[in-house]
Protein backbone atom coordinates (compact mmCIF):
# COMPACT_ATOMS: atom_id res chain seq x y z
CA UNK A 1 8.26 27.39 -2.74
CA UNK A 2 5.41 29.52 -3.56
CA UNK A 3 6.53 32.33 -2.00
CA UNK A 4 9.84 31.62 -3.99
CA UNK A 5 7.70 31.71 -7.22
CA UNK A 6 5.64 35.20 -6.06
CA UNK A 7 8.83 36.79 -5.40
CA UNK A 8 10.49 35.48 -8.96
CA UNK A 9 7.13 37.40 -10.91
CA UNK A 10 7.46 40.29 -8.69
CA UNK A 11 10.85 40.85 -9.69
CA UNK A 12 10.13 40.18 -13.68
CA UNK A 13 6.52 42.60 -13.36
CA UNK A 14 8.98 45.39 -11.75
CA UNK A 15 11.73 44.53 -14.51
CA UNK A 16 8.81 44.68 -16.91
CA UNK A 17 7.84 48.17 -15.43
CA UNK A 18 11.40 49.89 -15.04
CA UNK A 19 12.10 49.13 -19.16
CA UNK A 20 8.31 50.64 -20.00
CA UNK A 21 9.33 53.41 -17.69
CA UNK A 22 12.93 53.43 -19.43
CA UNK A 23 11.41 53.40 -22.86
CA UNK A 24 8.62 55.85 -22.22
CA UNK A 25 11.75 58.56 -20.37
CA UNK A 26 14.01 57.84 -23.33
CA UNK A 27 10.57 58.22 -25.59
CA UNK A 28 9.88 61.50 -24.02
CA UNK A 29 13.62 63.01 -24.10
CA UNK A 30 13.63 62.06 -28.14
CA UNK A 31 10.77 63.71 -28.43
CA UNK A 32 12.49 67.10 -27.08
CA UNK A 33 15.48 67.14 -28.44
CA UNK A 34 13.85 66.34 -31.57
CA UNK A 35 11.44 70.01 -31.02
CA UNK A 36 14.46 71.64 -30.06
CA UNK A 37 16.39 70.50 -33.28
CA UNK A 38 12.83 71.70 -35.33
């Protein structure tokens, strides 16, 4: 059951991680095509 429960917050901390990532990419690609429209 506890190993259950480690593996449940291991999968929501990577979720957690792939949308910062996600956001930060997406962030970061605005950001350029923004200079490039400048």
């Amino acid at each position: 059951e506890v190993s259950l429960l480690k593996h449940i917050i291991s999968d929501i901390e990577d979720c957690k991680i792939k949308n910062l990532f996600l956001l930060a990419l997406s962030k970061s690609c605005f950001d350029a095509s923004y200079v490039a429209l400048c």
